[in-house]
C-alpha atoms as a PDB file:
ATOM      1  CA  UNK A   1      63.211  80.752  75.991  1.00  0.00           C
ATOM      2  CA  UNK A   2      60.346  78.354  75.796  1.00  0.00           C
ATOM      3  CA  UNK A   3      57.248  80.828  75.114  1.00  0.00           C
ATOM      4  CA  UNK A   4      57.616  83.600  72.707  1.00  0.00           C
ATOM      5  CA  UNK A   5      54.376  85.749  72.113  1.00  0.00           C
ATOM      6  CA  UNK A   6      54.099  89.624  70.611  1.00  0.00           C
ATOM      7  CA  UNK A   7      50.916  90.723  72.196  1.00  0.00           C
ATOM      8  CA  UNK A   8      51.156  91.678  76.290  1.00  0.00           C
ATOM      9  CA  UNK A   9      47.542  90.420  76.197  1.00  0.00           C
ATOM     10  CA  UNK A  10      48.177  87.072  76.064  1.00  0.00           C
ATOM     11  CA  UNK A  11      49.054  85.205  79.797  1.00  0.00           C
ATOM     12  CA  UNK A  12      50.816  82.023  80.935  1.00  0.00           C
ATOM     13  CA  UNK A  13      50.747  81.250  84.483  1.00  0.00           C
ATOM     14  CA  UNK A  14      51.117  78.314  86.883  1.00  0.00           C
ATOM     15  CA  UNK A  15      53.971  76.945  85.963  1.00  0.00           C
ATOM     16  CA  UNK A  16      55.482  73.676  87.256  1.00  0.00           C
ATOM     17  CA  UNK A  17      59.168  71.927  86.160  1.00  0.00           C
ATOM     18  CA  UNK A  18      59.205  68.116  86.794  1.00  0.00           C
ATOM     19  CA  UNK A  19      62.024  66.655  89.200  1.00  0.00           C
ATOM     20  CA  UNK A  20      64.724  66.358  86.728  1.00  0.00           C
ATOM     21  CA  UNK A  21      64.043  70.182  85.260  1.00  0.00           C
ATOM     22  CA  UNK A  22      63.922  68.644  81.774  1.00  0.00           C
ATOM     23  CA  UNK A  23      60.269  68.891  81.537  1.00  0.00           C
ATOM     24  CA  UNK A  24      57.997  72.088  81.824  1.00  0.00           C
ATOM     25  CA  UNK A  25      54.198  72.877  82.005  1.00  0.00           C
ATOM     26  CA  UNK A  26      51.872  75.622  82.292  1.00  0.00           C
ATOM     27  CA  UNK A  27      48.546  77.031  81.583  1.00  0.00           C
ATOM     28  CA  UNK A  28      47.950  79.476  78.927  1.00  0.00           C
ATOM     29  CA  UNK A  29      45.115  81.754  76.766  1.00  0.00           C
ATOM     30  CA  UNK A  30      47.361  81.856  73.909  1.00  0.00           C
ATOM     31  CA  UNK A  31      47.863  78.429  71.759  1.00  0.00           C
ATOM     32  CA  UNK A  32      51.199  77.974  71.199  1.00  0.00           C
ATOM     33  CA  UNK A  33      50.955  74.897  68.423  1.00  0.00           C
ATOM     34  CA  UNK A  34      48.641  76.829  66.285  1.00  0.00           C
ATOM     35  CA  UNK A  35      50.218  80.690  67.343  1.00  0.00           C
ATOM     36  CA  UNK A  36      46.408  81.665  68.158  1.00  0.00           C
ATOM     37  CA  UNK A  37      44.880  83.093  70.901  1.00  0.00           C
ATOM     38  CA  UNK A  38      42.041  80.903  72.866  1.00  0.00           C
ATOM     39  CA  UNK A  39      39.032  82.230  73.200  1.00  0.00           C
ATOM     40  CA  UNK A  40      37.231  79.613  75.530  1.00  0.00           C
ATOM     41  CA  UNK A  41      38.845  77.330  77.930  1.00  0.00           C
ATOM     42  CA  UNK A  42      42.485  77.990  78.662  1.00  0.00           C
ATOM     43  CA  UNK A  43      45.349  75.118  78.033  1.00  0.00           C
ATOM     44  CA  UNK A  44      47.754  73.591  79.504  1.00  0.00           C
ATOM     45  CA  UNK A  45      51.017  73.140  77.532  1.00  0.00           C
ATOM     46  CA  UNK A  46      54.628  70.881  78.255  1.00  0.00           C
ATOM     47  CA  UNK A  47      57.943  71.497  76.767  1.00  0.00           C
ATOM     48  CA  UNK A  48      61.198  69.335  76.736  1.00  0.00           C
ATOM     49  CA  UNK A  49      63.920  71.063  77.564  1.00  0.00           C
ATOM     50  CA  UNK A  50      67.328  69.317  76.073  1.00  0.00           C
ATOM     51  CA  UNK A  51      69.842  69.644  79.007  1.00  0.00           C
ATOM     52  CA  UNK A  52      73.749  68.956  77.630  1.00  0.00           C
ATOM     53  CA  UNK A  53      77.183  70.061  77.319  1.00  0.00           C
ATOM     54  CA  UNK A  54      78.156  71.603  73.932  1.00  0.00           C
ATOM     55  CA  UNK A  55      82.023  71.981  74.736  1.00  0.00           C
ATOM     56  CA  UNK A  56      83.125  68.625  75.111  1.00  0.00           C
ATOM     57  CA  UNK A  57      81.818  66.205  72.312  1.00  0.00           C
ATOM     58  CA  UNK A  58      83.354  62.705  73.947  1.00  0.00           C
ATOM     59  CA  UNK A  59      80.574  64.062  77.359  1.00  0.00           C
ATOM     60  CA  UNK A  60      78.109  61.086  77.713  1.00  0.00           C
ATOM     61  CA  UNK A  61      75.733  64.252  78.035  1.00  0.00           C
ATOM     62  CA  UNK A  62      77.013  66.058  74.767  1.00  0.00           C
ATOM     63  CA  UNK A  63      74.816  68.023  72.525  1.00  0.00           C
ATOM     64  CA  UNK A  64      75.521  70.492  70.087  1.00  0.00           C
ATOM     65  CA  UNK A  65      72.956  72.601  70.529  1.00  0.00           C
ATOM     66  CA  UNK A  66      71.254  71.889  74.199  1.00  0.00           C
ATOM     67  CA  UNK A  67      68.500  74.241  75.306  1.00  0.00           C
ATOM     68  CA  UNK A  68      70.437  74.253  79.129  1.00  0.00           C
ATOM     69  CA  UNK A  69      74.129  74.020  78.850  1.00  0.00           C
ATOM     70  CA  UNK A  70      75.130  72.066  82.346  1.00  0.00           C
ATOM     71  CA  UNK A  71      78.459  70.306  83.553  1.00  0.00           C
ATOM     72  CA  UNK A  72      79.829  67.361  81.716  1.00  0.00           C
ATOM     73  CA  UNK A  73      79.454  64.048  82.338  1.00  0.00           C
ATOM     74  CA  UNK A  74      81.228  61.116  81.425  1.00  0.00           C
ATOM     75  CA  UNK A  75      81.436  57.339  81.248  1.00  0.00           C
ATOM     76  CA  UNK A  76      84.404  55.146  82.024  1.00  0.00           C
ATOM     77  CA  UNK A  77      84.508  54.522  78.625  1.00  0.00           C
ATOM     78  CA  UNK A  78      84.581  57.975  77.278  1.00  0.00           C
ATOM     79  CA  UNK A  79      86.972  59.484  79.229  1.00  0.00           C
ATOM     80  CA  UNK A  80      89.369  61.217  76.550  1.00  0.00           C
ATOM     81  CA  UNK A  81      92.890  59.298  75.962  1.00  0.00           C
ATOM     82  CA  UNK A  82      95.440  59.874  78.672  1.00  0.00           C
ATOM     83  CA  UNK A  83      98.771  62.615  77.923  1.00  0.00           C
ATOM     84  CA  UNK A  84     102.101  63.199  79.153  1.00  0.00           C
ATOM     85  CA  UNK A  85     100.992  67.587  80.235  1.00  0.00           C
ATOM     86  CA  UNK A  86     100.795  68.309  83.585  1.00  0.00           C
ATOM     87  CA  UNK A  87     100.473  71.974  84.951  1.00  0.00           C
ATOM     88  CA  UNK A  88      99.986  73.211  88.542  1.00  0.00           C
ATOM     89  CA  UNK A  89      98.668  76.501  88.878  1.00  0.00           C
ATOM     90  CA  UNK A  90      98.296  78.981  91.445  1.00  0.00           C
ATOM     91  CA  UNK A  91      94.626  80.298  92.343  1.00  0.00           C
ATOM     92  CA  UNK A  92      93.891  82.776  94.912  1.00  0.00           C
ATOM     93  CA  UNK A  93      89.932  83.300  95.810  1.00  0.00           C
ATOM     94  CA  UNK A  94      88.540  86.172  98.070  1.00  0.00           C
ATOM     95  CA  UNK A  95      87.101  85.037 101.237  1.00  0.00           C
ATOM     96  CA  UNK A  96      87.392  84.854 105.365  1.00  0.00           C
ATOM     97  CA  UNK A  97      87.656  81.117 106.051  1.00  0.00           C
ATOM     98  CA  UNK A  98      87.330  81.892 109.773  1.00  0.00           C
ATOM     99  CA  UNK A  99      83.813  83.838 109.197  1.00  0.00           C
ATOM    100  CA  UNK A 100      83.258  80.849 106.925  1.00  0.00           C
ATOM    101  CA  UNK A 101      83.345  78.137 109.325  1.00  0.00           C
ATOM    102  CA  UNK A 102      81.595  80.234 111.829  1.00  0.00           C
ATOM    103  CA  UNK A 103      78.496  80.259 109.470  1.00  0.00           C
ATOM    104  CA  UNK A 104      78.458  75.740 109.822  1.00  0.00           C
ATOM    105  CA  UNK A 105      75.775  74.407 112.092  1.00  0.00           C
ATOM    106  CA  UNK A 106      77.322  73.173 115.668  1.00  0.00           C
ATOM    107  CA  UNK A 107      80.921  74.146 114.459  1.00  0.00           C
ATOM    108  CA  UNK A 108      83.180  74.109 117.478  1.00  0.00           C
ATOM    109  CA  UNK A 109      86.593  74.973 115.901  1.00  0.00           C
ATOM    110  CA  UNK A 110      87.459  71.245 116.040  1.00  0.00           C
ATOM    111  CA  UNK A 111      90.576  70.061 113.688  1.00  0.00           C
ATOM    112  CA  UNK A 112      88.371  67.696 112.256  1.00  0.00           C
ATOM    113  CA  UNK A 113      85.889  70.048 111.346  1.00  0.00           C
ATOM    114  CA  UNK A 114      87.908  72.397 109.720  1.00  0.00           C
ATOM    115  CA  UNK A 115      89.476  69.089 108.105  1.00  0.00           C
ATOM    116  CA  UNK A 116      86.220  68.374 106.600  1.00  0.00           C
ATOM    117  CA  UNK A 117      85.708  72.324 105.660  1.00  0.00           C
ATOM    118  CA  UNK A 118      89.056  71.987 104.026  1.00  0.00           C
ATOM    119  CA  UNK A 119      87.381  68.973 101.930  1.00  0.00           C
ATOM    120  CA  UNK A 120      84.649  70.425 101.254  1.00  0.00           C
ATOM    121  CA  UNK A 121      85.766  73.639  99.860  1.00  0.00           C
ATOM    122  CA  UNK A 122      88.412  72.165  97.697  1.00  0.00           C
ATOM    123  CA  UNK A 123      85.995  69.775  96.475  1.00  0.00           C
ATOM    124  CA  UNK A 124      83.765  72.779  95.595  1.00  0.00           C
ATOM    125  CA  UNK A 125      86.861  74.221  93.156  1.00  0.00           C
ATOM    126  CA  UNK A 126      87.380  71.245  91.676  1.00  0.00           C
ATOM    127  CA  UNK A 127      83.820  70.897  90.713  1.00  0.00           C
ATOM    128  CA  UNK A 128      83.988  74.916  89.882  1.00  0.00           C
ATOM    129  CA  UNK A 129      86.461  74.097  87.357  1.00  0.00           C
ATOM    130  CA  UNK A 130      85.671  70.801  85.772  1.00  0.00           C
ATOM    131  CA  UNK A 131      82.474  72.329  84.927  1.00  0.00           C
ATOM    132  CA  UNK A 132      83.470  75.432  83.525  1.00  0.00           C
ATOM    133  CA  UNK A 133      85.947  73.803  81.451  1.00  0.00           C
ATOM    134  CA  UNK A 134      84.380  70.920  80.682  1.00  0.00           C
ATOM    135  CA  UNK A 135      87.252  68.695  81.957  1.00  0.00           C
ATOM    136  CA  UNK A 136      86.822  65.302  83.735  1.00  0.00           C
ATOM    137  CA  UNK A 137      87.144  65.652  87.339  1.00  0.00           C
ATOM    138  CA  UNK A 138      89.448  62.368  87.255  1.00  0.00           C
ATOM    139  CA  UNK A 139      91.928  65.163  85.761  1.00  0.00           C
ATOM    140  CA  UNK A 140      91.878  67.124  88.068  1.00  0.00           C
ATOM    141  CA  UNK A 141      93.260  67.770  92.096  1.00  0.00           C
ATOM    142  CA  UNK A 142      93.052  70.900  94.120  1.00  0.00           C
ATOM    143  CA  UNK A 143      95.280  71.155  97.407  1.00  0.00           C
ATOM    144  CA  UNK A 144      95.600  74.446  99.706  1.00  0.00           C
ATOM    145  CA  UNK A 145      99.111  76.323  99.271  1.00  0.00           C
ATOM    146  CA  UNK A 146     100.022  77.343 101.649  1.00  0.00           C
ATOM    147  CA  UNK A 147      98.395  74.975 104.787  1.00  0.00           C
ATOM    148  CA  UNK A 148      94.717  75.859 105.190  1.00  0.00           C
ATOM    149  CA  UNK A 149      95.559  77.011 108.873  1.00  0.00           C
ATOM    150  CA  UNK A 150      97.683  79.796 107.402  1.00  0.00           C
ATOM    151  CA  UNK A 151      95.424  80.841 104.996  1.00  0.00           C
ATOM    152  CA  UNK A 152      94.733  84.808 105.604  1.00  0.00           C
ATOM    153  CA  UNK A 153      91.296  86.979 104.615  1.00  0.00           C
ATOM    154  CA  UNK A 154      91.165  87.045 100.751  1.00  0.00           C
ATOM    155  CA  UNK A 155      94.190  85.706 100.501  1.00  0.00           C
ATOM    156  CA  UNK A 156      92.900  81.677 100.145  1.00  0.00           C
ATOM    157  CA  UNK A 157      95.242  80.301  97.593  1.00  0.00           C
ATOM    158  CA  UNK A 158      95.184  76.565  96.549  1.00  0.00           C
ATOM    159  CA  UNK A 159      97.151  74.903  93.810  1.00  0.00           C
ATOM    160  CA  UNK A 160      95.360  73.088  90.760  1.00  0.00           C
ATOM    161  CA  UNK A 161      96.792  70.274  89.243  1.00  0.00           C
ATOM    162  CA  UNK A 162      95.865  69.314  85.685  1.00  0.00           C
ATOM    163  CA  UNK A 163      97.085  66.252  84.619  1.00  0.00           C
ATOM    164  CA  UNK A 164      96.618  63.352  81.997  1.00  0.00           C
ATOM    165  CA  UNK A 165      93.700  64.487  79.371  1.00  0.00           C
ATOM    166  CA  UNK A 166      92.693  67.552  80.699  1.00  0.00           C
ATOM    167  CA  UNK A 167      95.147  68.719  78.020  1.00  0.00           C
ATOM    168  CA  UNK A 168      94.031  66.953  74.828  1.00  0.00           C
ATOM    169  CA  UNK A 169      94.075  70.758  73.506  1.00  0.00           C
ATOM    170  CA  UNK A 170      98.178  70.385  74.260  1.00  0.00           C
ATOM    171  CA  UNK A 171     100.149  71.285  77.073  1.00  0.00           C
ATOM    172  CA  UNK A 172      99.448  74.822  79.312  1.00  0.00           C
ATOM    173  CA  UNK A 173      96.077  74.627  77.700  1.00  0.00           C
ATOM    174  CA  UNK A 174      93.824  74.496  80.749  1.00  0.00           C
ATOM    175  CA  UNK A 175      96.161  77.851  82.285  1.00  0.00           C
ATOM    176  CA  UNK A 176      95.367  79.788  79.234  1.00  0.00           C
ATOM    177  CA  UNK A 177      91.913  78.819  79.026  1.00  0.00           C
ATOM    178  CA  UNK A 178      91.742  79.696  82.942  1.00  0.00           C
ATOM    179  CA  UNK A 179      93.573  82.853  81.507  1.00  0.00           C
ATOM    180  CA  UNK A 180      91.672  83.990  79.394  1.00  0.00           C
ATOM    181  CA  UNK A 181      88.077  83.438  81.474  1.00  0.00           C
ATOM    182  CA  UNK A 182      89.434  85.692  84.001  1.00  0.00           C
ATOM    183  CA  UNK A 183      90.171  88.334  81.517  1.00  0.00           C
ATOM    184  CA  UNK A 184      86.551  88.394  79.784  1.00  0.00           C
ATOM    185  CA  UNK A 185      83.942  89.612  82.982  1.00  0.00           C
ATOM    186  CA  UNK A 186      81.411  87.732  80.958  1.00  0.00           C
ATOM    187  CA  UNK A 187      82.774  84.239  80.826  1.00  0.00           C
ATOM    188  CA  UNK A 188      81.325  81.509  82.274  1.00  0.00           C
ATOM    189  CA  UNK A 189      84.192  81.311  85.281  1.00  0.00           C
ATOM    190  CA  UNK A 190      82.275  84.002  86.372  1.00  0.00           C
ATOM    191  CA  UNK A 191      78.721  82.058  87.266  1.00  0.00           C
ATOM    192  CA  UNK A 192      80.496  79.299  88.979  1.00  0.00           C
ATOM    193  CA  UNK A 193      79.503  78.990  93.046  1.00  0.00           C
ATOM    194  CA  UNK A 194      83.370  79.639  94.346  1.00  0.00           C
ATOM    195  CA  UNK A 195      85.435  80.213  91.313  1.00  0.00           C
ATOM    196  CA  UNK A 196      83.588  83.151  90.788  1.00  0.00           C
ATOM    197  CA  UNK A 197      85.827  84.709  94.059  1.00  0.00           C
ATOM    198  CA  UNK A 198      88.973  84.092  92.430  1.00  0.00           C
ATOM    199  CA  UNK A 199      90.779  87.497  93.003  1.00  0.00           C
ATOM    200  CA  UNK A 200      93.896  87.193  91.077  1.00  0.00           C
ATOM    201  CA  UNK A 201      94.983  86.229  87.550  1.00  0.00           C
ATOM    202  CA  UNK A 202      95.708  82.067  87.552  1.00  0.00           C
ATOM    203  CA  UNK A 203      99.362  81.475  87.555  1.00  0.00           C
ATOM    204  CA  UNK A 204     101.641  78.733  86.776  1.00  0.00           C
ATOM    205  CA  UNK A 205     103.374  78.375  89.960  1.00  0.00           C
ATOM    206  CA  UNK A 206     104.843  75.155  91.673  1.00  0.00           C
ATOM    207  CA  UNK A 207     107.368  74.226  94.238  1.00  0.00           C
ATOM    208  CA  UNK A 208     110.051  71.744  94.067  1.00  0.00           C
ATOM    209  CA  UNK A 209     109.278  68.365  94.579  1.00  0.00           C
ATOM    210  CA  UNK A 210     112.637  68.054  95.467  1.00  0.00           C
ATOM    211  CA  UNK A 211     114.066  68.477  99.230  1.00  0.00           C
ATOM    212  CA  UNK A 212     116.856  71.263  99.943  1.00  0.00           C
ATOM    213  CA  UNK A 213     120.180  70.073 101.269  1.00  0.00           C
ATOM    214  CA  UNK A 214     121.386  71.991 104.260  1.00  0.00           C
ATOM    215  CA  UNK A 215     123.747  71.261 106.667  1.00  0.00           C
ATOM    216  CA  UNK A 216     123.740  67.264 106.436  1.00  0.00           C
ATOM    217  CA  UNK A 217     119.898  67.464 106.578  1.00  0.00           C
ATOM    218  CA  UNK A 218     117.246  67.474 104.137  1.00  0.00           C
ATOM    219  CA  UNK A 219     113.923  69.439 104.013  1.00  0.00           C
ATOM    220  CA  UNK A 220     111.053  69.869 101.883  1.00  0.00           C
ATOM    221  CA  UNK A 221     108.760  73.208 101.190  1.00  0.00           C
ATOM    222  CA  UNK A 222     106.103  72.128 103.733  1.00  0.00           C
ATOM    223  CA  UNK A 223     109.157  72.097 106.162  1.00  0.00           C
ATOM    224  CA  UNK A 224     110.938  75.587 105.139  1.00  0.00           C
ATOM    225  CA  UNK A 225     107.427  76.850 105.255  1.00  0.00           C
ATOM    226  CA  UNK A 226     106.373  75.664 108.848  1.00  0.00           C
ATOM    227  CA  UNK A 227     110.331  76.865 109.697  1.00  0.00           C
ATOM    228  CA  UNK A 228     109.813  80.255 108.516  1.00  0.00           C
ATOM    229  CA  UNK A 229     112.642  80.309 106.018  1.00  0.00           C
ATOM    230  CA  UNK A 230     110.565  81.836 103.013  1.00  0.00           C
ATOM    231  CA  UNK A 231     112.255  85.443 103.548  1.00  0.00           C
ATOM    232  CA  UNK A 232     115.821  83.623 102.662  1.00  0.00           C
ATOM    233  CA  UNK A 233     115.828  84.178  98.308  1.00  0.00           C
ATOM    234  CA  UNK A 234     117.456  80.415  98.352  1.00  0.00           C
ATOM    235  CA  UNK A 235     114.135  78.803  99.858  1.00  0.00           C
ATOM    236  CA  UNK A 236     111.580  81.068  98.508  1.00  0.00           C
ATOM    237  CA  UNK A 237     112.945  80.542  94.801  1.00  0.00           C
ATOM    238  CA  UNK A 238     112.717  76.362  96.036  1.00  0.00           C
ATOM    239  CA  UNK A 239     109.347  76.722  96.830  1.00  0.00           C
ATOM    240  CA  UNK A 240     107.765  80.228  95.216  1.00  0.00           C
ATOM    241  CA  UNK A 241     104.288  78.789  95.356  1.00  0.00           C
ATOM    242  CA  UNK A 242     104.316  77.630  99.821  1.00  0.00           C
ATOM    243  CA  UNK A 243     106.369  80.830 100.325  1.00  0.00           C
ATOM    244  CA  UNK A 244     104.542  83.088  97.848  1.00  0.00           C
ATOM    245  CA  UNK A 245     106.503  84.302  95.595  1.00  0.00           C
ATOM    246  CA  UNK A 246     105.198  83.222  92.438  1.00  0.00           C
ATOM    247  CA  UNK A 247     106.013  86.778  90.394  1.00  0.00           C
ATOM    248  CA  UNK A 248     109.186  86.543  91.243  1.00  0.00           C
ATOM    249  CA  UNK A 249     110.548  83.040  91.172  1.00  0.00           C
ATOM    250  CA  UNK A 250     107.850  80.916  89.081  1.00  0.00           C
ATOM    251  CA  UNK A 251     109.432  80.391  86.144  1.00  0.00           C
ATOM    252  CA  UNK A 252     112.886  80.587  87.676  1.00  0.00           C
ATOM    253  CA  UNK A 253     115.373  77.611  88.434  1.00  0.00           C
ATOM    254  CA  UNK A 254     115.788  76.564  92.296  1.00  0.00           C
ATOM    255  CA  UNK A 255     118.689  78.334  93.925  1.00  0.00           C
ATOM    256  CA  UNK A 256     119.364  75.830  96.404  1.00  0.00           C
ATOM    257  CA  UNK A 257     121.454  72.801  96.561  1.00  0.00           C
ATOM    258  CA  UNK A 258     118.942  69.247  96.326  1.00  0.00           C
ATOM    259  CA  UNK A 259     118.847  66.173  96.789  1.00  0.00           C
ATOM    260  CA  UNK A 260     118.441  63.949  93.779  1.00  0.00           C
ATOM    261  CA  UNK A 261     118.723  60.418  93.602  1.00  0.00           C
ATOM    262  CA  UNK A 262     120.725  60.409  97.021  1.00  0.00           C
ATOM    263  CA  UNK A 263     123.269  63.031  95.453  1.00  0.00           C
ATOM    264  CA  UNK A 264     123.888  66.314  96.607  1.00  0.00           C
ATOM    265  CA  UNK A 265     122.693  68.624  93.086  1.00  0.00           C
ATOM    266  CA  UNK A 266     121.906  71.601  91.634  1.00  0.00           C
ATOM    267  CA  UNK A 267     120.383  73.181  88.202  1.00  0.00           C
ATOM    268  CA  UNK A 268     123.898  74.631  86.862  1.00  0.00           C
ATOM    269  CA  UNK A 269     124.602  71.037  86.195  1.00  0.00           C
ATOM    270  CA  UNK A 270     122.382  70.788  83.595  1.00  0.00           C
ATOM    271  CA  UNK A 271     124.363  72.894  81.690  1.00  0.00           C
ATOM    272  CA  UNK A 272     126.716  70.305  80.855  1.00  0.00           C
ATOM    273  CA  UNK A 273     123.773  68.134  79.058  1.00  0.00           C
ATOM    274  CA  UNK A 274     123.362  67.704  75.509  1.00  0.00           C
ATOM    275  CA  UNK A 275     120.388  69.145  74.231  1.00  0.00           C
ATOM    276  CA  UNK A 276     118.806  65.809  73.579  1.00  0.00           C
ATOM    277  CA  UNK A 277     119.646  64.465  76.998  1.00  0.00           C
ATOM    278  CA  UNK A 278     118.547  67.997  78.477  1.00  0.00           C
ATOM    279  CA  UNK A 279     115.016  67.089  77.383  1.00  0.00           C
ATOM    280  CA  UNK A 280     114.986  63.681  78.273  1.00  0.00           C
ATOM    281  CA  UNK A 281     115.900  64.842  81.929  1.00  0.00           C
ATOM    282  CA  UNK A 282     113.487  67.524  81.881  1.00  0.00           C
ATOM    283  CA  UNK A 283     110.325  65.222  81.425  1.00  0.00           C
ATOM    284  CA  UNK A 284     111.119  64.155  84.945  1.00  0.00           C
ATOM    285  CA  UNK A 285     108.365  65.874  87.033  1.00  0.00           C
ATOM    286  CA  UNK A 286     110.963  66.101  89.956  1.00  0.00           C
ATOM    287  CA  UNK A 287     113.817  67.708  87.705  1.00  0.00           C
ATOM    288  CA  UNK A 288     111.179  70.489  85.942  1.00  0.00           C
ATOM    289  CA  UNK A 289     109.665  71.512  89.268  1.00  0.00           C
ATOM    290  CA  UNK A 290     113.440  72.488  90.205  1.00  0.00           C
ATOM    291  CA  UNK A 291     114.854  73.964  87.518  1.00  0.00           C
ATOM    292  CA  UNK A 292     111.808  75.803  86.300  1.00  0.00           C
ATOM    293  CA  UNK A 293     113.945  78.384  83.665  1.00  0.00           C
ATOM    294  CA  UNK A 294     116.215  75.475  82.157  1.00  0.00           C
ATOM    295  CA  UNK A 295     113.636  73.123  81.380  1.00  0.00           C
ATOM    296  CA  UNK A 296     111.214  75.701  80.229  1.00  0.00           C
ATOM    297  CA  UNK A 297     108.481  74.741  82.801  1.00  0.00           C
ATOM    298  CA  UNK A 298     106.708  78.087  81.950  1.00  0.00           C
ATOM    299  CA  UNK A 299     106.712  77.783  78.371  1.00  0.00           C
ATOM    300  CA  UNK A 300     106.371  74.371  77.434  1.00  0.00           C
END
């Protein structure tokens, strides 16, 4: 709030905000450096507005107490120290992306205009949630899951990767925080320009990075996707987040046979690991995508 008067008498009008929205003026009959009214010629009065970020104190734009709180911003030189966390997770917004398109100027259902749609609305989440929680954008990559082209009315889900520093609050930090925003209707997930369609509680879903082993041949999820296979349990619990089936097999190991390091594999053999070796193995993005359960993917 900038003016603050007790008597309905008193007016402000004409008001202007300068190009960067840092700055405000008006005219008013009521003196607001001596808190008494004028009884002649009305004023005209300016107020800085402090625009900042109070969540994250290493934003070049940080303030503890800003009037406006707006997205983060950092230097090079800021950017938080790098860590070993990474978590994909699942997001699923509301929306018709066909009705959507049909709303752009001259849009003639080219591939690369619904290429650059594709951009552009991605770009829009990332943005959504860098600002919300005040993580670097550097940190953080949003791709569709399934293929854009098979994305169905309010069913537009897109996986969010959050790696390096976005976790400098420890690993799975940025899924509870997502968590926990969609739980409370007044959080600030809830003013963003797309996020606020999200439709579904965030989960930590991901598919192998691994490709399944089948009859001589290999294939990855994008393949067993475009092939149709997701209603066979061995390829949907490969790839629960292309096939959807994220309750069911996120935080399960892969069923099917892989190829890893040009060897024929599976998760039982990790059974026969030492602990210590176990965990070694498991920090090995393309061994915890696979064998979700027995490296604790959902709880580390």
């Amino acid at each position: 709030m900038i003016t603050e008067t007790n008597d309905r008498d008193y007016d402000d009008f004409y008001p202007s905000i300068s190009h960067n929205g840092d700055v405000m003026a008006w005219t008013s009959d009521f003196n607001y450096i001596t808190n008494a009214s004028i009884t002649s010629t009305n004023q005209i009065f300016a107020a800085k507005i402090t625009m900042g970020r109070s969540r994250a104190s290493t934003a070049s734009n940080y303030h503890p107490e800003p009037d406006v709180e707006v997205c983060c911003e950092w230097d090079d030189d800021s950017l938080p120290e790098d860590t070993a966390c990474v978590e994909d997770i699942m997001l699923q917004f509301s929306g018709d992306p066909n009705e959507m398109k049909s709303g752009i100027a001259f849009y003639e259902g080219s591939e690369e205009e619904d290429e650059k749609w594709l951009n552009d609305y991605l770009a829009q989440i990332r943005e959504d949630i860098s600002c919300n929680l005040a993580i670097p954008k550097q940190y953080l990559t949003v791709s569709s899951s399934p293929e854009a082209s098979n994305w169905e009315e309010d069913e537009i889900r897109v996986t969010l990767s959050a790696g390096s520093s976005s976790n400098i609050m420890g690993c799975n930090s940025v899924f509870s925080d997502l968590q926990t925003q969609y739980l409370d209707p007044t959080s600030s997930l809830w003013k963003m320009y797309l996020a606020k369609t999200m439709n579904n509680m965030p989960q930590l879903c991901i598919d192998s990075r691994l490709a399944v082993s089948y009859q001589g041949s290999s294939y990855n999820c994008r393949q067993i996707f475009k092939l149709d296979q997701c209603s066979v349990p061995v390829a949907s619990s490969h790839c629960p987040l292309s096939c959807g089936s994220c309750d069911q097999y996120a935080c399960e190991d892969s069923l099917a046979p892989v190829i890893y390091q040009g060897v024929s594999s599976d998760c039982t053999l990790l059974s026969e690991l030492s602990p210590r070796d176990l965990t070694r193995v498991c920090q090995r993005p393309l061994v915890s995508s696979t064998c979700r359960a027995t490296c604790g993917y959902c709880s580390s």
